[in-house]
C-alpha atoms as a PDB file:
ATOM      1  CA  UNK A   1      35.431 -19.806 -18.022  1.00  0.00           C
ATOM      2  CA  UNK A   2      32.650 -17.485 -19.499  1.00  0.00           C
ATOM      3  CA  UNK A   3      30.916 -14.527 -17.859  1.00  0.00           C
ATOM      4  CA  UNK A   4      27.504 -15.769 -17.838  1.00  0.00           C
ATOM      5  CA  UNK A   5      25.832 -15.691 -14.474  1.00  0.00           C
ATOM      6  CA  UNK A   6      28.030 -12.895 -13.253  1.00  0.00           C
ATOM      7  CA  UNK A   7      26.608 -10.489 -11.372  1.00  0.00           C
ATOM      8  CA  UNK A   8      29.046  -7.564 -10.859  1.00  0.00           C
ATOM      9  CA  UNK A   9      26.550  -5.823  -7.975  1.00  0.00           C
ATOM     10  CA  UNK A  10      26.886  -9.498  -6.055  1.00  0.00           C
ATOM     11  CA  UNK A  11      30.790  -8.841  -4.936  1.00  0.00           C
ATOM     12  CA  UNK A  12      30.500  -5.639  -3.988  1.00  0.00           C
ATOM     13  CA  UNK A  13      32.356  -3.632  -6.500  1.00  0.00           C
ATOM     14  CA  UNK A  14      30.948  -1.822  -9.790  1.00  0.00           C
ATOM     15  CA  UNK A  15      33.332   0.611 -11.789  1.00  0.00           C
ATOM     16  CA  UNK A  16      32.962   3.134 -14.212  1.00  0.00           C
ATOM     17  CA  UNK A  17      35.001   5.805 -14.969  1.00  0.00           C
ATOM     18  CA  UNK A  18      35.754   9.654 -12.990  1.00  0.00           C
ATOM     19  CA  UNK A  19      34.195  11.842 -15.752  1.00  0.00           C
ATOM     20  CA  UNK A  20      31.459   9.239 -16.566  1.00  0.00           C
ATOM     21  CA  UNK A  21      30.595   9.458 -12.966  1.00  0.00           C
ATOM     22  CA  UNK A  22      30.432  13.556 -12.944  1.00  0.00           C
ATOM     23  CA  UNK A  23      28.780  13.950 -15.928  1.00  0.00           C
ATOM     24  CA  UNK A  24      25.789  11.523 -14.687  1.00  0.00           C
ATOM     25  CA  UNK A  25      25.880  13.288 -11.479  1.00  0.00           C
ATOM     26  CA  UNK A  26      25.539  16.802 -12.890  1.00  0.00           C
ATOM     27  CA  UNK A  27      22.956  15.660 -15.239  1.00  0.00           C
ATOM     28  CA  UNK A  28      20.589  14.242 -12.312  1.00  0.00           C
ATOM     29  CA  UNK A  29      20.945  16.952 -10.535  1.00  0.00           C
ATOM     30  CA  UNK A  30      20.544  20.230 -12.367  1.00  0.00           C
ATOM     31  CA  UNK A  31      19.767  23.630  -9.983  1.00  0.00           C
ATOM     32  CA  UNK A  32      17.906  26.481 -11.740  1.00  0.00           C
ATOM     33  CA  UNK A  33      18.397  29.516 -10.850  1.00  0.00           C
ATOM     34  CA  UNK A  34      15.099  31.235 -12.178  1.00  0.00           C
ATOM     35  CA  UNK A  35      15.347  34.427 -13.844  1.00  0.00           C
ATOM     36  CA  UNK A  36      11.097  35.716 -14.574  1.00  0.00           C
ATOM     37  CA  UNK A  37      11.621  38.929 -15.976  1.00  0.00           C
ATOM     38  CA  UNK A  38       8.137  39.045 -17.504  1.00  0.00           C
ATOM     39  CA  UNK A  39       5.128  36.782 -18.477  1.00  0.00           C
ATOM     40  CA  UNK A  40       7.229  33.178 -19.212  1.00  0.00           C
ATOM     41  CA  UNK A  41       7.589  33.158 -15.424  1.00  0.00           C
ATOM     42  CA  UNK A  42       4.037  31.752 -14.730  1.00  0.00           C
ATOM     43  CA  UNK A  43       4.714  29.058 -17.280  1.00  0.00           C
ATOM     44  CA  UNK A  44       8.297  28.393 -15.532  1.00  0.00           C
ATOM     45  CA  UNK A  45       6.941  28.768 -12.021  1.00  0.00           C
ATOM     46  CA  UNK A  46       3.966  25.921 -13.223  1.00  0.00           C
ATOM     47  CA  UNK A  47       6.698  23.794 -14.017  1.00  0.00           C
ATOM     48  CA  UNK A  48       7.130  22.771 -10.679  1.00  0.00           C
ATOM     49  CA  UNK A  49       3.480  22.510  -9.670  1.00  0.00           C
ATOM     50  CA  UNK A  50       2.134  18.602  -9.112  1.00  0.00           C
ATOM     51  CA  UNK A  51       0.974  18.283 -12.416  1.00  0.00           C
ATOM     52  CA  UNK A  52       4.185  18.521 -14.122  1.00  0.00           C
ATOM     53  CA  UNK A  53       6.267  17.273 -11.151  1.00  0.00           C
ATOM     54  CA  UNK A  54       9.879  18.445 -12.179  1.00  0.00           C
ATOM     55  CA  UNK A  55      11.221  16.864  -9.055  1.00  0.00           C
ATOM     56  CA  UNK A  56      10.975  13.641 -11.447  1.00  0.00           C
ATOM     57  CA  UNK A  57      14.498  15.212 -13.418  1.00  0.00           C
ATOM     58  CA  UNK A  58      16.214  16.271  -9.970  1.00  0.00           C
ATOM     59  CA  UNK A  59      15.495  19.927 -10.759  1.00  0.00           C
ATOM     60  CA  UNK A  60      12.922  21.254  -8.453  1.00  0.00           C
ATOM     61  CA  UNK A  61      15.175  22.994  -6.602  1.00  0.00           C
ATOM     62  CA  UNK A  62      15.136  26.582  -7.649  1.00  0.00           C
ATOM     63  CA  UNK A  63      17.416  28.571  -5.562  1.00  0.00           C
ATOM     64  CA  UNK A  64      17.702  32.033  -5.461  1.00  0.00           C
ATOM     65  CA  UNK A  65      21.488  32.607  -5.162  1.00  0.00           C
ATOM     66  CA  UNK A  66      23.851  32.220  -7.982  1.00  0.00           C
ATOM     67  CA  UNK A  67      25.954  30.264  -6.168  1.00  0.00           C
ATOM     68  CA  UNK A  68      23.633  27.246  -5.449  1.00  0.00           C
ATOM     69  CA  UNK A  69      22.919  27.000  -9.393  1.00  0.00           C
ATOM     70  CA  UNK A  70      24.134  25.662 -12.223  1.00  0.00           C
ATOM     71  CA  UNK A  71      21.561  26.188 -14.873  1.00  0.00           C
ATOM     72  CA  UNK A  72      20.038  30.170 -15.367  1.00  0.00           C
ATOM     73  CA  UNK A  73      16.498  29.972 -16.990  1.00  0.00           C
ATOM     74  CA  UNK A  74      16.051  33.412 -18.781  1.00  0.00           C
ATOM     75  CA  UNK A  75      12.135  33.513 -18.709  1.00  0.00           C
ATOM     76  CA  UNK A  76      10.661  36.990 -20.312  1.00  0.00           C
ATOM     77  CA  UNK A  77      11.295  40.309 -22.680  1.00  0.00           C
ATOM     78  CA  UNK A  78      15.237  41.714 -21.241  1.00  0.00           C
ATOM     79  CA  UNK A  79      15.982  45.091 -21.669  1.00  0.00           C
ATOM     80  CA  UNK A  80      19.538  46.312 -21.555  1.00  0.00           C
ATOM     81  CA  UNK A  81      19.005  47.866 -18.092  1.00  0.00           C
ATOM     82  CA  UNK A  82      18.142  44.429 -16.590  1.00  0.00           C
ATOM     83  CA  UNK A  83      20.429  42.719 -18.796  1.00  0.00           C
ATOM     84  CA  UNK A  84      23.795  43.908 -16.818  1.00  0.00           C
ATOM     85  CA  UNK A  85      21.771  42.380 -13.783  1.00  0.00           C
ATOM     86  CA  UNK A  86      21.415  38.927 -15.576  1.00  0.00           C
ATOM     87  CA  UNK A  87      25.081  38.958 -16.513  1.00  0.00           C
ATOM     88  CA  UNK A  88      26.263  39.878 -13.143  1.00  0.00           C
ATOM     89  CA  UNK A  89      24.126  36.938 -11.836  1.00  0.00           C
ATOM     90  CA  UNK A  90      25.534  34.429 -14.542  1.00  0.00           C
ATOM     91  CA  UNK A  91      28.852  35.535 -13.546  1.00  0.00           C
ATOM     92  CA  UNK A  92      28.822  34.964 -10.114  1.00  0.00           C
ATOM     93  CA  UNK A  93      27.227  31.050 -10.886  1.00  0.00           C
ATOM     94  CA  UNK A  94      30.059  28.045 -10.266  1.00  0.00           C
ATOM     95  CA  UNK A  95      31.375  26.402 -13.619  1.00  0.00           C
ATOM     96  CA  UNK A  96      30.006  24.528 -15.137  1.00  0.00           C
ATOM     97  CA  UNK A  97      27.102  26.324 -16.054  1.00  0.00           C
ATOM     98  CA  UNK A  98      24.386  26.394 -18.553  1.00  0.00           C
ATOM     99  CA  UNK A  99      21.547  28.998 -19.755  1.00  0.00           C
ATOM    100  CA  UNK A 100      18.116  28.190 -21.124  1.00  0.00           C
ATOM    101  CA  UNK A 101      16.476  31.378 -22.944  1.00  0.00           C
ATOM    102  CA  UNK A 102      12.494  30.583 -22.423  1.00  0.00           C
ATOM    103  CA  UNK A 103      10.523  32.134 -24.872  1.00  0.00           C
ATOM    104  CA  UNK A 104      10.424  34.113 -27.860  1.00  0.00           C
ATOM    105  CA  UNK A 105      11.002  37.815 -25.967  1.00  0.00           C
ATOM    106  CA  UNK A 106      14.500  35.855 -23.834  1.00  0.00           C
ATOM    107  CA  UNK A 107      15.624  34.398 -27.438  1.00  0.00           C
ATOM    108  CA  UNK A 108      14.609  37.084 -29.861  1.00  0.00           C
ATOM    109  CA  UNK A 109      13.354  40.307 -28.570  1.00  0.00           C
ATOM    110  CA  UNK A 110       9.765  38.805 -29.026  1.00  0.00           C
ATOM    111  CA  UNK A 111       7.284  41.619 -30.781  1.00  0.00           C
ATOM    112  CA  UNK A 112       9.409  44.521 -28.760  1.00  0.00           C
ATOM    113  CA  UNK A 113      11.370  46.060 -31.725  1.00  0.00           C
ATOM    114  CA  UNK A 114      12.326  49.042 -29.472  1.00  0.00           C
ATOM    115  CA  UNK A 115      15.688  50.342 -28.640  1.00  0.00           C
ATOM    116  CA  UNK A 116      15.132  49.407 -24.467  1.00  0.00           C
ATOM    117  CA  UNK A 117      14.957  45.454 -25.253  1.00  0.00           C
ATOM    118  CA  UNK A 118      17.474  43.342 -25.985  1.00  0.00           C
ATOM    119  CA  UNK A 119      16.719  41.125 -29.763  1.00  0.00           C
ATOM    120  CA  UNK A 120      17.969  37.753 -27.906  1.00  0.00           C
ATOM    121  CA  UNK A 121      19.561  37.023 -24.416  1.00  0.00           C
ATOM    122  CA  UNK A 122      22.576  35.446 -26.806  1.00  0.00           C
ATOM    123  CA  UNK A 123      24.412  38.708 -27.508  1.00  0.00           C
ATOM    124  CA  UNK A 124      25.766  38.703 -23.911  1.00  0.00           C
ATOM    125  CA  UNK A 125      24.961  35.159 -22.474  1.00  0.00           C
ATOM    126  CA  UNK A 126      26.214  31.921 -23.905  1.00  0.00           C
ATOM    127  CA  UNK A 127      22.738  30.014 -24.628  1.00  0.00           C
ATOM    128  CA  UNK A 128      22.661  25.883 -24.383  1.00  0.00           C
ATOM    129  CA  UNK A 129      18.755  25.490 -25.017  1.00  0.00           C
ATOM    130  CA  UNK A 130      16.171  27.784 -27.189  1.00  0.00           C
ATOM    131  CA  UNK A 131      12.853  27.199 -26.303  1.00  0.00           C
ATOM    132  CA  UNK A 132       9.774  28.553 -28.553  1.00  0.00           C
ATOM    133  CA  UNK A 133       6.546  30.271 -27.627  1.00  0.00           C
ATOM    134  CA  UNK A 134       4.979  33.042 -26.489  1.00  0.00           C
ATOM    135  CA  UNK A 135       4.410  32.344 -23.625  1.00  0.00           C
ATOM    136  CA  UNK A 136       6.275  28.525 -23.998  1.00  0.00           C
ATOM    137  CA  UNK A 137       4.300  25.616 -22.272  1.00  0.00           C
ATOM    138  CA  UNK A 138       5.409  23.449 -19.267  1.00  0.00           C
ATOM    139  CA  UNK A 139       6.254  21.021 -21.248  1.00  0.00           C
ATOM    140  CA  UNK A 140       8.527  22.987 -23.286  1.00  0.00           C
ATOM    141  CA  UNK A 141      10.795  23.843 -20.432  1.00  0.00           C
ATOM    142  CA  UNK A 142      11.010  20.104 -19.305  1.00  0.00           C
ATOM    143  CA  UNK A 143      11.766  19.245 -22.813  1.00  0.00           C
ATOM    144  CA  UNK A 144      14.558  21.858 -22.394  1.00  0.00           C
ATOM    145  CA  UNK A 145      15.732  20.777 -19.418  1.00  0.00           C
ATOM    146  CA  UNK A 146      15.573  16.779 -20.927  1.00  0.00           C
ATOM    147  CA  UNK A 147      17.780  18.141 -23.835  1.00  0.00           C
ATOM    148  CA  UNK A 148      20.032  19.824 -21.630  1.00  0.00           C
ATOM    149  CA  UNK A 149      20.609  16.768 -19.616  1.00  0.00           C
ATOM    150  CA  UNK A 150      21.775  14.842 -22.650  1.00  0.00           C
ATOM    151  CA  UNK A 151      23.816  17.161 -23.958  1.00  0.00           C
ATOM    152  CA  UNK A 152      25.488  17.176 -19.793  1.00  0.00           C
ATOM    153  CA  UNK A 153      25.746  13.564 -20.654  1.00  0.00           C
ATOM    154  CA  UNK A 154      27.234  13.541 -23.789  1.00  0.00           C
ATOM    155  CA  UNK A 155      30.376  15.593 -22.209  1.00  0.00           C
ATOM    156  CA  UNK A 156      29.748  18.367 -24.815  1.00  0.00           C
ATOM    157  CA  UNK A 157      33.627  19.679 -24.967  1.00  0.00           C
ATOM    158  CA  UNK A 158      34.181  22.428 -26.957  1.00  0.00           C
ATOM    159  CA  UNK A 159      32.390  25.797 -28.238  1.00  0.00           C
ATOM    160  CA  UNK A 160      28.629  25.123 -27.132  1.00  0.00           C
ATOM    161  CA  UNK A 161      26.310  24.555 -29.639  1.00  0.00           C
ATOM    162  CA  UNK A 162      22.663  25.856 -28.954  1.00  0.00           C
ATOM    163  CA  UNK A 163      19.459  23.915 -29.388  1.00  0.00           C
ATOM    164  CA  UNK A 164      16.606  24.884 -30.389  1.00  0.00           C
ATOM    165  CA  UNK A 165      13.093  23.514 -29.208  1.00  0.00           C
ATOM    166  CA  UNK A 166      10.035  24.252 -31.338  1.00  0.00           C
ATOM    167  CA  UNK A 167       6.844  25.093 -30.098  1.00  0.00           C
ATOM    168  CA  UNK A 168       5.161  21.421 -30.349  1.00  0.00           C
ATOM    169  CA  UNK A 169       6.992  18.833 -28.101  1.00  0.00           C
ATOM    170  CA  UNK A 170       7.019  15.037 -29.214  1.00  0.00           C
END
């Protein structure tokens, strides 16, 4: 007797596995916890605005305490006073966690070559998703966040391996 016309959804019972399960529910359902130092927080705080609608990826939810997130978005130019802030705040975020440096000041020091600002958020934070621009578009963040959601997906085990997302998305 073949399979055809079976409908698994028809008796009631679908099945996957544990970690298959987890995975897609982390993945839908990604928290950021918003860190706008500087001028890549308007771009991160349009995000969320109608016209880009990031409720669509089940992370509209920015929450303001560490322990409600799972995914830090470093938005703006750190300096090493304010970067023992951002690692306390990454620190006290539930595993599993994930950081997205947002623009070119949160991933490389951006044009501030002086001794106050830290040359890329990745000397003390362990960065999933790079994304380009000064100050990155909308879109670039959702692309981030896409990326980030397939890597979740993928089950990524292992040392983390950053991506990078240029400045033109498609």
């Amino acid at each position: 007797m073949g399979l055809e016309g079976h409908d698994p959804l028809k008796n009631g019972f679908l099945t996957t596995r544990l970690d298959a399960l987890l995975a897609w529910a982390r993945k839908n359902s990604l928290w950021p916890m918003p860190m706008g130092i500087s001028c890549c927080a308007i771009e991160m705080m349009a995000v969320v605005d109608p016209r880009f609608d990031l409720s669509r990826f089940g992370s509209e939810v920015m929450r303001f305490s560490p322990r409600q997130c799972d995914v830090m978005i470093v938005a703006g130019t750190v300096t090493y006073k304010m970067a023992r802030v951002v690692k306390k705040i990454y620190d006290q975020m539930p595993d599993p966690k994930w950081v997205i440096s947002m623009g070119a000041c949160a991933s490389s020091g951006g044009m501030f070559r002086s001794y106050a600002v830290v040359q890329g958020i990745d000397q003390f934070l362990p960065v999933d998703v790079y994304v380009a621009g000064c100050p990155p578009r909308p879109e670039n963040l959702m692309n981030a966040l896409l990326m980030l959601q397939k890597k979740i997906a993928e089950g990524e085990t292992g040392p983390r391996k950053p991506v990078h997302i240029d400045e033109k998305v498609g």
